[in-house]
Protein backbone atom coordinates (compact mmCIF):
# COMPACT_ATOMS: atom_id res chain seq x y z
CA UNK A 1 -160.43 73.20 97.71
CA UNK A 2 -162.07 76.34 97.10
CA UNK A 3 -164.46 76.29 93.87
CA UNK A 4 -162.35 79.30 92.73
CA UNK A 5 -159.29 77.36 93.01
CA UNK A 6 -157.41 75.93 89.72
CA UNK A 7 -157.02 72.37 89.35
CA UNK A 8 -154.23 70.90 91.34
CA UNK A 9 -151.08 70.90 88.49
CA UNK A 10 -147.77 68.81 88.32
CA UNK A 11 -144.94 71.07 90.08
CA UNK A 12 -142.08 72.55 87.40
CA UNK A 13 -138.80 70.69 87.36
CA UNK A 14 -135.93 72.84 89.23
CA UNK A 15 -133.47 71.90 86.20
CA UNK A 16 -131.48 75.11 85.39
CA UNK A 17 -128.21 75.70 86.62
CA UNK A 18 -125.75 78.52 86.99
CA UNK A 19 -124.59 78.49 83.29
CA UNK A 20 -128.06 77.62 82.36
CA UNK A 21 -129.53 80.78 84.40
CA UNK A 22 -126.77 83.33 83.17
CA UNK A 23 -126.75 82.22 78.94
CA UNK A 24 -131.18 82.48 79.48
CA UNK A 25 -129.97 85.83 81.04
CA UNK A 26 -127.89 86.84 78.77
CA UNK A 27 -129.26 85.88 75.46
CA UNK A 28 -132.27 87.82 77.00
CA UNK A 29 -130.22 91.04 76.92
CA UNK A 30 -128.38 90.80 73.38
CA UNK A 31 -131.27 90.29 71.39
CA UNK A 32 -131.58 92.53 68.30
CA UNK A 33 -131.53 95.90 70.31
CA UNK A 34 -127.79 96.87 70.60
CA UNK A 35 -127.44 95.51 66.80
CA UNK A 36 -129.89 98.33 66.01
CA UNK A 37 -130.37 101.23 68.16
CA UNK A 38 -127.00 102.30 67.66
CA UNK A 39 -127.37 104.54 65.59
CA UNK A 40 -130.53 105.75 67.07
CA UNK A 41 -128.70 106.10 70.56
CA UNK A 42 -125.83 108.47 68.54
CA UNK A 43 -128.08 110.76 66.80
CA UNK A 44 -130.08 111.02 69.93
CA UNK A 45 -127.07 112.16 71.67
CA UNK A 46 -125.38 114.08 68.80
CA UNK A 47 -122.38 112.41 69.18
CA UNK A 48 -119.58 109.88 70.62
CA UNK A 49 -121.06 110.96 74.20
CA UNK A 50 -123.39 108.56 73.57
CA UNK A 51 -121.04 106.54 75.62
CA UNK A 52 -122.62 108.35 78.42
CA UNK A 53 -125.71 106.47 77.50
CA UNK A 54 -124.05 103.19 77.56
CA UNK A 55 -122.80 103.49 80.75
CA UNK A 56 -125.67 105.20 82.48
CA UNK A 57 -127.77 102.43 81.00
CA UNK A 58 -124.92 99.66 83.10
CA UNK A 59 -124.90 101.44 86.25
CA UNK A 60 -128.71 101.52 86.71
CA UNK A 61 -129.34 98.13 85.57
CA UNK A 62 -126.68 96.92 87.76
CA UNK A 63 -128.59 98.67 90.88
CA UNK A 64 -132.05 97.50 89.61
CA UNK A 65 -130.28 94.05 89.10
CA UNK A 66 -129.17 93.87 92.41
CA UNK A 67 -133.41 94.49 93.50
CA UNK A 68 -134.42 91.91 91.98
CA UNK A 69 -131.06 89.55 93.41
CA UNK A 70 -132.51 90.31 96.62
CA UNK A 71 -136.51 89.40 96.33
CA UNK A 72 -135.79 86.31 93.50
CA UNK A 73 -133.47 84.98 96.26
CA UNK A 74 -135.70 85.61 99.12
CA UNK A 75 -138.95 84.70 97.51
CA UNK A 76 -137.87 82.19 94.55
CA UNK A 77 -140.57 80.80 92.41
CA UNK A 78 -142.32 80.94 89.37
CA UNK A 79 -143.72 84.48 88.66
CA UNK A 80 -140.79 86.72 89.47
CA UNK A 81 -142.28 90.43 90.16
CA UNK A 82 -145.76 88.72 90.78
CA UNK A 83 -144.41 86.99 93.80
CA UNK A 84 -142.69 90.30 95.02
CA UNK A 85 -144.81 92.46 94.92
CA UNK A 86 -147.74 89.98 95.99
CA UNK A 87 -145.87 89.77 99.58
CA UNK A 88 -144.77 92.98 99.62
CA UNK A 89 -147.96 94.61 99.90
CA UNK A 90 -149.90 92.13 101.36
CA UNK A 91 -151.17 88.74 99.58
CA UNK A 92 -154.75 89.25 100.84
CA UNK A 93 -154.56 93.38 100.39
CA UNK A 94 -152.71 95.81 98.05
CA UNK A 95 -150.36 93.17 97.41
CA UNK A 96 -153.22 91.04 95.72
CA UNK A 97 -153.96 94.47 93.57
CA UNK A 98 -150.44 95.43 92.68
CA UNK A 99 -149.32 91.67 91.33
CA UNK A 100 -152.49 91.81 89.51
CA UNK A 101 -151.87 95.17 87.72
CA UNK A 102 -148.61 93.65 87.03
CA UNK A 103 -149.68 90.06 85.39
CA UNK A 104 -152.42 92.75 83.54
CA UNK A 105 -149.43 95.29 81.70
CA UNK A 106 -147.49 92.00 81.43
CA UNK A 107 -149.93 90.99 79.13
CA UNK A 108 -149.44 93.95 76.90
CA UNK A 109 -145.33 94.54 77.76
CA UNK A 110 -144.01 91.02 77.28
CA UNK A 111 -145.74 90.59 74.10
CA UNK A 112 -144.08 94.09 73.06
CA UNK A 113 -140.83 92.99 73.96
CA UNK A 114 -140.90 89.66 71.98
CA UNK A 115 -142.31 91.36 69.12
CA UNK A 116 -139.22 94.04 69.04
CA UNK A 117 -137.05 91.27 68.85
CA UNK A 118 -139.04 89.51 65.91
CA UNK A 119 -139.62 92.87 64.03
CA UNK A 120 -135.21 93.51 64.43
CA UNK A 121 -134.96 90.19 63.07
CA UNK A 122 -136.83 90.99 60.40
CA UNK A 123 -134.95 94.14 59.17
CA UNK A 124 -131.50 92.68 58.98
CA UNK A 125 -133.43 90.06 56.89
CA UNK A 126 -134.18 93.09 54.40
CA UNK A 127 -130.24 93.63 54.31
CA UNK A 128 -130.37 89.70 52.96
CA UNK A 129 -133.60 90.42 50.84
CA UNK A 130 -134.02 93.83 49.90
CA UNK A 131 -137.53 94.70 49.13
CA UNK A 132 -138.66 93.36 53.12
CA UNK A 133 -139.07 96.52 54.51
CA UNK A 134 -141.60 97.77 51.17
CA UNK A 135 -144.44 99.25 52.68
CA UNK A 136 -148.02 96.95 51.64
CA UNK A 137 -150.44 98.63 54.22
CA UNK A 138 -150.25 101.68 56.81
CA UNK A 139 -152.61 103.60 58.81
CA UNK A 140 -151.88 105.87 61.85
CA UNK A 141 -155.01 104.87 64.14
CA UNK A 142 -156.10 107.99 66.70
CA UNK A 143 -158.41 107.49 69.61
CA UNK A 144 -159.39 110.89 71.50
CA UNK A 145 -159.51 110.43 75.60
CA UNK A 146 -161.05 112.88 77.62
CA UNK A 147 -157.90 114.42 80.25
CA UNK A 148 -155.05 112.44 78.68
CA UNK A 149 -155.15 114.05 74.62
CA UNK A 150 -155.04 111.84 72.02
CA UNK A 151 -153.06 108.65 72.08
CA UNK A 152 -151.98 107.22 68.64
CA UNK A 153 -151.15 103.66 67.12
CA UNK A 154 -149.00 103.34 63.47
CA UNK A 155 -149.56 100.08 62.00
CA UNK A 156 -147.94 98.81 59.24
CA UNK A 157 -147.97 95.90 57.38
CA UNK A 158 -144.89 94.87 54.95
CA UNK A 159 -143.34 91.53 53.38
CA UNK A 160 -141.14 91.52 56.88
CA UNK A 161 -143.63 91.41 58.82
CA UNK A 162 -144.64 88.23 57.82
CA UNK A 163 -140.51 86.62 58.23
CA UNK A 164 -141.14 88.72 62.33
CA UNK A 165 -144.80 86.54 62.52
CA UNK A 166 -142.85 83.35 61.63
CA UNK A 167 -140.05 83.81 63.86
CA UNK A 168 -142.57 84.25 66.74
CA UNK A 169 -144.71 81.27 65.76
CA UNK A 170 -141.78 79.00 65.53
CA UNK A 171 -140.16 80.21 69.20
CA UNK A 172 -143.55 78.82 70.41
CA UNK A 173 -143.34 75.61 68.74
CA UNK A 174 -139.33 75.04 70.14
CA UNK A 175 -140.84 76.18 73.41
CA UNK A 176 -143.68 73.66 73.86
CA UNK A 177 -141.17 71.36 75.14
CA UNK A 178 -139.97 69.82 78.46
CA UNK A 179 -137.73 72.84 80.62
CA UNK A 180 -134.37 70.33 80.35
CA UNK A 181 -134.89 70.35 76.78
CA UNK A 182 -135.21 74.10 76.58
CA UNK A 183 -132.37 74.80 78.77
CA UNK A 184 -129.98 72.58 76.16
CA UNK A 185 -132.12 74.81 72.98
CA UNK A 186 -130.83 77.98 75.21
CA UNK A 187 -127.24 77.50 75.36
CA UNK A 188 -126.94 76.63 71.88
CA UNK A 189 -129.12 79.51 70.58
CA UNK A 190 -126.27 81.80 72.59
CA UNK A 191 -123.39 80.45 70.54
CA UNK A 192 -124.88 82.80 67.19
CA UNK A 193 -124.95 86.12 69.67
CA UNK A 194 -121.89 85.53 71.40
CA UNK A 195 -119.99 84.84 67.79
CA UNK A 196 -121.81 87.93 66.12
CA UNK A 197 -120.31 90.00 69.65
CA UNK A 198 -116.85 88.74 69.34
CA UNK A 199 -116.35 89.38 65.45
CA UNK A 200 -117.67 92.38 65.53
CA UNK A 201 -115.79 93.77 68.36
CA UNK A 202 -112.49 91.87 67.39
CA UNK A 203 -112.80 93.45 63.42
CA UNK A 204 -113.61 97.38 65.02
CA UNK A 205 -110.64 97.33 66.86
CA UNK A 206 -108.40 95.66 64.43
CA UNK A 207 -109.88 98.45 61.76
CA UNK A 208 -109.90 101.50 65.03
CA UNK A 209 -109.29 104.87 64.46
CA UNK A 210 -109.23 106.92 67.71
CA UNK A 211 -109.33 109.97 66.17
CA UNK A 212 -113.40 109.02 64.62
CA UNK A 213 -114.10 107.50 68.11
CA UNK A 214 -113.41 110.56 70.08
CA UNK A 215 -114.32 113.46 67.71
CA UNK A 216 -116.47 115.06 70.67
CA UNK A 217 -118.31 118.30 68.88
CA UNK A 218 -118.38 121.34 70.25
CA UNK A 219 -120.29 121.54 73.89
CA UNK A 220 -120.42 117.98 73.74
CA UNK A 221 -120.64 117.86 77.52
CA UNK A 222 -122.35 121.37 78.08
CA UNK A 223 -124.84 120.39 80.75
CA UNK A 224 -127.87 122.28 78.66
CA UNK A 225 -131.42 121.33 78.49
CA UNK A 226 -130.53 119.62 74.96
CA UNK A 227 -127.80 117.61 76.79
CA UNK A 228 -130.31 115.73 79.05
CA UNK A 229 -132.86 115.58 76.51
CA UNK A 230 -129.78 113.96 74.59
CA UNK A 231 -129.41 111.83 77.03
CA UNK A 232 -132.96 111.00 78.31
CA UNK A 233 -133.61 109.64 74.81
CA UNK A 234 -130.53 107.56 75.06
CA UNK A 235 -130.90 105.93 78.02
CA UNK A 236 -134.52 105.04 76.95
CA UNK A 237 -133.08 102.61 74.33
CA UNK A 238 -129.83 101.39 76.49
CA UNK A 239 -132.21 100.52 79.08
CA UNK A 240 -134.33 98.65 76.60
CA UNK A 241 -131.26 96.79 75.15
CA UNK A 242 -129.57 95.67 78.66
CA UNK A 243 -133.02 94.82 80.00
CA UNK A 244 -133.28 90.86 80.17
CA UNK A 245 -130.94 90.33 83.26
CA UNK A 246 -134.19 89.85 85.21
CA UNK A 247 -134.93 86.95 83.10
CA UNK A 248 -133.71 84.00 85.91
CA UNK A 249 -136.18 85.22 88.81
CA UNK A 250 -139.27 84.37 86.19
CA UNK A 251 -137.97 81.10 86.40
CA UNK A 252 -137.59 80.71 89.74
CA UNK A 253 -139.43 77.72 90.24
CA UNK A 254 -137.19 75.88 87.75
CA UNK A 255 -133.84 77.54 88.92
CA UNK A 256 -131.59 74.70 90.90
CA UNK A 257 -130.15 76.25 94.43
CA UNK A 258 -131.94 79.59 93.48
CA UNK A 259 -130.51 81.52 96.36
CA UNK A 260 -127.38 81.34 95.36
CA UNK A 261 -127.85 80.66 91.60
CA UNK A 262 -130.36 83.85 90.99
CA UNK A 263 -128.46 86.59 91.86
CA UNK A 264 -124.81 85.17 90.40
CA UNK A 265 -126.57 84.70 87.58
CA UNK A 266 -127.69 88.20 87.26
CA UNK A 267 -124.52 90.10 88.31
CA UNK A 268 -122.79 88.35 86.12
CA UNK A 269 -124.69 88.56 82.77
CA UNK A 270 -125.00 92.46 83.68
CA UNK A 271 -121.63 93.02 84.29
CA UNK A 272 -120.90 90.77 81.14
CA UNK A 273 -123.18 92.17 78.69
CA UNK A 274 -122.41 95.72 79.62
CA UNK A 275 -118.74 95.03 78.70
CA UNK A 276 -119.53 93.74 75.44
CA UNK A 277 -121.89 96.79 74.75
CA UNK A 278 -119.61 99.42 75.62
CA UNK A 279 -116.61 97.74 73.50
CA UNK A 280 -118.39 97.51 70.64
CA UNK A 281 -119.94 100.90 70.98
CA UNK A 282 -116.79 101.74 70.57
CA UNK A 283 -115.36 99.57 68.06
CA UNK A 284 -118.29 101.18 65.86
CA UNK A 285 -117.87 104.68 66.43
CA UNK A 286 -113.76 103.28 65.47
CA UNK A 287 -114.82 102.81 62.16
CA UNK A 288 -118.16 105.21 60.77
CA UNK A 289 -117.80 108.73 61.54
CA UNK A 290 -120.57 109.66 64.09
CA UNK A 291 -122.39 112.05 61.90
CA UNK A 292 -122.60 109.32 59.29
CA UNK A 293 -123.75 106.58 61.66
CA UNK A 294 -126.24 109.38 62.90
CA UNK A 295 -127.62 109.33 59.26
CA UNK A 296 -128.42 105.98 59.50
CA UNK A 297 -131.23 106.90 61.68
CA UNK A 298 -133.29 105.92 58.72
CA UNK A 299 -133.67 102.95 56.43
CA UNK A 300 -130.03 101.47 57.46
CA UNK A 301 -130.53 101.26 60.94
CA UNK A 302 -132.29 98.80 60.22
CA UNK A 303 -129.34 96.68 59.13
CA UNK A 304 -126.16 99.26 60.55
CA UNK A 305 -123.99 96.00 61.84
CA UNK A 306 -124.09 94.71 57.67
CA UNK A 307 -123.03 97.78 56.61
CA UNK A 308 -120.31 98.14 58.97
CA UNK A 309 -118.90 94.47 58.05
CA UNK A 310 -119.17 94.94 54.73
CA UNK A 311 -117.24 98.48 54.38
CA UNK A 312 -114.46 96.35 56.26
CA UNK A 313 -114.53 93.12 54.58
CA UNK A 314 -116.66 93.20 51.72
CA UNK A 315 -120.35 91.82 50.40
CA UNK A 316 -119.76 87.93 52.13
CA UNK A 317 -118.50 89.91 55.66
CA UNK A 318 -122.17 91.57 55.72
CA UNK A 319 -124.42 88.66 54.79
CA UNK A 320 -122.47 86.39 57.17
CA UNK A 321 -122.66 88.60 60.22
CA UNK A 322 -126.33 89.43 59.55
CA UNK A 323 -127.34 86.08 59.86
CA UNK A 324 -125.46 85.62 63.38
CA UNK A 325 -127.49 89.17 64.16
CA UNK A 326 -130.32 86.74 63.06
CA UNK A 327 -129.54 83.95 65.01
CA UNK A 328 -129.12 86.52 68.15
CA UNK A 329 -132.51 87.88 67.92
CA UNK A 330 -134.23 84.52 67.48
CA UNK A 331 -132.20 83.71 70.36
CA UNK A 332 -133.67 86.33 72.41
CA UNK A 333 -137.19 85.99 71.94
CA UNK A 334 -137.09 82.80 72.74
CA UNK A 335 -135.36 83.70 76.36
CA UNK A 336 -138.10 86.14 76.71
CA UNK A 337 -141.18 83.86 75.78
CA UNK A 338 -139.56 81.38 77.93
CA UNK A 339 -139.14 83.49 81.01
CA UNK A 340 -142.38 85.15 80.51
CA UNK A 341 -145.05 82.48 80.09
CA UNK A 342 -144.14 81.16 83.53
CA UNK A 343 -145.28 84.46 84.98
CA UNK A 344 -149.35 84.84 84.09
CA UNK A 345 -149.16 80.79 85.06
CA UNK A 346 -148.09 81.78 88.64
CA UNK A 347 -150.72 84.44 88.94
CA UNK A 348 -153.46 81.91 88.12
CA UNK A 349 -152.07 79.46 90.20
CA UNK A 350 -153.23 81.11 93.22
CA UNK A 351 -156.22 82.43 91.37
CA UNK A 352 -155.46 85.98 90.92
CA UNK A 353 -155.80 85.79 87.48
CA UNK A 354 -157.71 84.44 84.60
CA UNK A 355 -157.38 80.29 85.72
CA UNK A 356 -157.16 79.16 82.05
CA UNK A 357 -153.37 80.24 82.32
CA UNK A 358 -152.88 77.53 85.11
CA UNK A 359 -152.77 74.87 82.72
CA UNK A 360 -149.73 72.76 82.28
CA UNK A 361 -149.01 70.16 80.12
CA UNK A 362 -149.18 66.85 81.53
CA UNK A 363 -146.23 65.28 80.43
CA UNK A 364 -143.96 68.15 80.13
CA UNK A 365 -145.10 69.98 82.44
CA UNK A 366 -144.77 73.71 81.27
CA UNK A 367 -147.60 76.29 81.02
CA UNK A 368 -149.26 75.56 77.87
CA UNK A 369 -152.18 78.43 77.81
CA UNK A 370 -149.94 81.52 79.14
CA UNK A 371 -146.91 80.06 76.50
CA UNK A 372 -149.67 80.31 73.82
CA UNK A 373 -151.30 83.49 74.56
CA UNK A 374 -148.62 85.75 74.92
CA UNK A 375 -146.95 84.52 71.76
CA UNK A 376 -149.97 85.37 69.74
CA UNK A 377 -150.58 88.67 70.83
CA UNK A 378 -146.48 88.95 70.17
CA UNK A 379 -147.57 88.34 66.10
CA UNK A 380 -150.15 91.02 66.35
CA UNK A 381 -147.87 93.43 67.75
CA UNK A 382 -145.46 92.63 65.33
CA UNK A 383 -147.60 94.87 63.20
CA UNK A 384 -146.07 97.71 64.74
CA UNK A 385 -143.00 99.65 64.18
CA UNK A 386 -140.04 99.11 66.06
CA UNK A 387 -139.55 102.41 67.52
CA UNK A 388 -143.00 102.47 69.08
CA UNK A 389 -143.17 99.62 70.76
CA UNK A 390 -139.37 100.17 72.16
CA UNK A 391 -140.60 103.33 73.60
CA UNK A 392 -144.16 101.96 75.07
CA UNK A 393 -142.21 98.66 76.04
CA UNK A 394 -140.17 101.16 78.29
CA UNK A 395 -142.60 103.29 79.82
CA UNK A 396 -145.13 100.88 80.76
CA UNK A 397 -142.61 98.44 82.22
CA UNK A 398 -141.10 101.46 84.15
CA UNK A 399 -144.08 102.99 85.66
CA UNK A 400 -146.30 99.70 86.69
CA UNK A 401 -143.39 97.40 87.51
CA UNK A 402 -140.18 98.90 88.01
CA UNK A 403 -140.09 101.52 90.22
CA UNK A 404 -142.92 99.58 92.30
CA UNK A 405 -140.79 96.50 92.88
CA UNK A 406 -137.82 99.03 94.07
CA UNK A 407 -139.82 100.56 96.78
CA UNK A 408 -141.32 97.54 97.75
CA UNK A 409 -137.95 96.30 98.69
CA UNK A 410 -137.83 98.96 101.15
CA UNK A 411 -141.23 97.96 101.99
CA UNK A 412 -140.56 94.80 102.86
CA UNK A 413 -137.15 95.67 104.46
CA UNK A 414 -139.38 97.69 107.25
CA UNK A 415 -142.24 94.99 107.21
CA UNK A 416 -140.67 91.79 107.60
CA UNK A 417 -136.84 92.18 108.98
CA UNK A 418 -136.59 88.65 109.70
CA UNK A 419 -137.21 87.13 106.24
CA UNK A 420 -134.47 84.92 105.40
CA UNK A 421 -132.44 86.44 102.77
CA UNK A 422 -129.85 84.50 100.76
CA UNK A 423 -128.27 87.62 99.37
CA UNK A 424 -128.67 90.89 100.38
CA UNK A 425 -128.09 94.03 98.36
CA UNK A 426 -124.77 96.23 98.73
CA UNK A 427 -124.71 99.11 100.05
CA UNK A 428 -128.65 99.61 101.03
CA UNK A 429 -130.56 101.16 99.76
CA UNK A 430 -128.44 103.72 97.56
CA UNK A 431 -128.70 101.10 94.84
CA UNK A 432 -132.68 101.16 94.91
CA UNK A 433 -133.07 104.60 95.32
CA UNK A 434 -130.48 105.31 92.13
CA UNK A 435 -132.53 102.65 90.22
CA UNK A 436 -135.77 105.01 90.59
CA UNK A 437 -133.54 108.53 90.14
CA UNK A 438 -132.84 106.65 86.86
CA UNK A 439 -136.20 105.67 85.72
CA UNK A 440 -137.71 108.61 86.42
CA UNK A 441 -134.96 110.52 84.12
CA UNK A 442 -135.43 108.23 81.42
CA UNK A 443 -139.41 109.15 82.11
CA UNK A 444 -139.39 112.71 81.88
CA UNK A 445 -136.17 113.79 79.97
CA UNK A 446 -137.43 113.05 76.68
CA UNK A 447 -139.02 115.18 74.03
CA UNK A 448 -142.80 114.44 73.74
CA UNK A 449 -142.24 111.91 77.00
CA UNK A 450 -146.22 112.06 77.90
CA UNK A 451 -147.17 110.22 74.71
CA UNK A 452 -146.11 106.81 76.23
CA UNK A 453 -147.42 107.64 79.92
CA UNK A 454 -150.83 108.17 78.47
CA UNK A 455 -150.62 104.79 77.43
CA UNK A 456 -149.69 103.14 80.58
CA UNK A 457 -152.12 105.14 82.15
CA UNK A 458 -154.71 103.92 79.92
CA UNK A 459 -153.57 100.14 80.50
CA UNK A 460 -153.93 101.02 84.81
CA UNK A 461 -157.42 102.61 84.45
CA UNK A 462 -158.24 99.34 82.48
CA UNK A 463 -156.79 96.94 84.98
CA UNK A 464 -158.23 98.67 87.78
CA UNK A 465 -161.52 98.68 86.78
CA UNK A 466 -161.24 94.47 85.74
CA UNK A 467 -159.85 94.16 89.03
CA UNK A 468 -162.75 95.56 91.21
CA UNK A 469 -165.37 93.84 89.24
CA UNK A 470 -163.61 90.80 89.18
CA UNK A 471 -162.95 91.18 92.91
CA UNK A 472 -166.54 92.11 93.14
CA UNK A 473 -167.77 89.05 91.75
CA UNK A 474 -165.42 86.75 93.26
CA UNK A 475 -165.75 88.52 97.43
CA UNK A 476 -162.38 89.25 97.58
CA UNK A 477 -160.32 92.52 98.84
CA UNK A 478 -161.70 95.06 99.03
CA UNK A 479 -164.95 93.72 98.75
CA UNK A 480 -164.39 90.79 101.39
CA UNK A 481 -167.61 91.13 102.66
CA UNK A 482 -169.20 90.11 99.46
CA UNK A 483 -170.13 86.35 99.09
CA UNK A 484 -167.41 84.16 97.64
CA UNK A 485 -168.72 81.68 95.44
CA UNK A 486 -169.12 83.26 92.40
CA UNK A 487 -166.50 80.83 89.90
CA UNK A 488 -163.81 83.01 88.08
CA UNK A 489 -163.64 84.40 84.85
């Protein structure tokens, strides 16, 4: 064994099934963000062709979906994008720096997306307890970087932040548990989203008035600059709330008959979850005029779905369905801490990152160190507001993962024809190359779109540089000349 080499670890238990994969899936995906950006998504677009963003948002995560059906068949173990782009590019080469730069903005995008589903929980709490979303503490924190302008950090600290904190910290404790266990946790966690979904939808279009729905104003569909800024902005947060259907291929290495399992899985919650968005998209815009629910861009945002209840059936109609919306978002985070912590525990594995996150518990055998870590810097980020970290969430994931993992399955289409492939994706490659048409929209089309990049530039330049000297240190590419003895960090 090489002295840079973690410990040899018990192997994870291959214990989650079709049902199993596709509820972990989809309780990934209707978290807190379609409860909330709603209104957001409508005053982005000015109106009911928000719908546009909707379905945008379904047809590009169906073709990104069907990337990663493809490589989590192929290639399916523990580590999802790690494992991709690791033998995409070379395990001993580029590949070794590309999974690494992943595993590195994985350490600052996971925690971001857990946190936006602790901080949504937290604001329909303030529907419950008004007072939640009082402001104790806030500073806007600037840092000044030579090339890239000034990149900027709101923090704010209020009595919600504390119910987001404890809503993180107690996903950790029901995840430090055996993956059977979890699995069971999972599919009885979905029964709060999947009840908030139905009653919702089911009370819009019992209560639907077409003429609200469809009151397009005028040059609705005028193809102006302000159209696709419109619609830039929307598809931003539709891509943030259908993101999750990549959950299953993080699990790989606990995913029973994975070729066939991963990509069912995924096709299914997408094409699921995209039908319950758009009907109760609609059922919504049914029942609040859009230039109302466009108001709402404000405080009540952060608890729209109450309001909407209780105009229809009163005070007890709001409270109940804001503690399914609860239930939902506690749901989702802990799909996404679940399916994340296995990911920095591959990397380490084969010692391409920090080993510490190798360690698994002995008798339960899950990753105790990476399950740990990324939950607590989840609570820290939790001090941020929900807007921010949808929009760096995005961004980063887009520009160091995303668009990467598409043209590496190109790559590795051109490299290594003869890889067996359970599934293959449709049509090839139009579905990859749409996926990166639509993340570079959603990149570009926004008003004040660079603040984000500067950030994930500012997370590369980072990782680069702890790559080389870590590769330095340990002789490895592209220093393979260098001795190789030196123990890792």
């Amino acid at each position: 064994m090489s002295p840079n080499s973690p410990p040899d670890q018990p192997e994870l238990i291959r214990g989650v099934g079709l049902a199993g994969a596709t509820t972990l899936n989809m309780i990934d995906m209707i978290g807190v963000g379609p409860f909330i950006t709603i209104p957001l998504i409508v005053s982005a677009a000015g109106g009911p062709q928000a719908m546009l963003g909707w379905i945008l948002g379904a047809v590009f995560a169906l073709c990104d979906g069907l990337v990663w059906a493809e490589l989590g068949a192929a290639m399916p173990g523990a580590g999802g994008s790690y494992r991709y782009l690791k033998e995409i590019y070379g395990p001993r080469t580029m590949g070794r720096l590309l999974s690494f730069l992943f595993i590195w903005q994985l350490s600052f995008s996971a925690p971001l997306s857990v946190a936006s589903g602790c901080i949504g929980l937290s604001h329909y709490a303030g529907y419950l307890w008004p007072g939640l979303d009082r402001s104790l503490a806030e500073r806007t924190l600037h840092l000044a970087l030579p090339g890239l302008g000034a990149l900027e950090a709101r923090v704010i600290l209020m009595p919600g932040t504390f119910i987001a904190m404890a809503a993180c910290a107690l996903v950790v404790f029901l995840l430090y548990r055996r993956i059977t266990a979890v699995a069971k946790i999972a599919e009885l966690l979905w029964v709060g989203g999947a009840l908030a979904m139905t009653w919702i939808i089911v009370a819009g279009f019992v209560h639907f008035r077409p003429a609200l729905a469809f009151d397009f104003p005028p040059g609705a569909f005028h193809l102006s600059h302000e159209f696709f800024t419109g619609l830039g902005a929307a598809m931003l947060l539709t891509t943030y709330d259908y993101w999750g259907y990549y959950n299953v291929c993080f699990l790989g290495g606990e995913v029973k008959d994975p070729g066939r399992t991963i990509p069912r899985a995924l096709i299914l919650s997408i094409l699921a979850v995209a039908a319950l968005y758009i009907l109760m998209n609609l059922a919504v815009l049914g029942v609040i005029p859009w230039r109302e629910l466009a108001q709402h861009s404000g405080d009540q945002s952060n608890y729209v779905m109450s309001v909407f209840m209780q105009r229809i059936y009163g005070n007890w109609a709001g409270r109940a369905v804001t503690g399914l919306i609860m239930w939902t978002a506690f749901a989702s985070v802990f799909s996404l801490l679940l399916g994340y912590s296995r990911v920095p525990y591959a990397a380490a594995l084969d010692g391409n990152y920090f080993r510490a996150f190798a360690r698994v518990h002995p008798q339960h055998r899950f990753p105790t160190v990476s399950l740990l870590a990324l939950g607590g810097v989840a609570m820290l980020f939790c001090l941020l507001r929900l807007a921010d970290v949808i929009a760096a969430l995005v961004v980063i994931r887009i520009l160091l993962q995303f668009i990467v993992q598409a043209v590496g399955l190109m790559v590795l289409r051109k490299r290594q024809p003869n890889l067996a492939r359970p599934f293959r994706m449709w049509l090839y490659p139009a579905p990859a190359l749409l996926a990166i048409a639509g993340f570079l929209f959603i990149l570009v089309a926004r008003k004040n779109f660079l603040r984000e990049i500067r950030y994930a530039v500012v997370i590369l330049v980072v990782g680069l540089a702890i790559y080389f000297v870590r590769s330095w240190r340990r002789g490895e590419w592209p220093f393979a000349s260098h001795s190789a003895g030196v123990e890792a960090t």
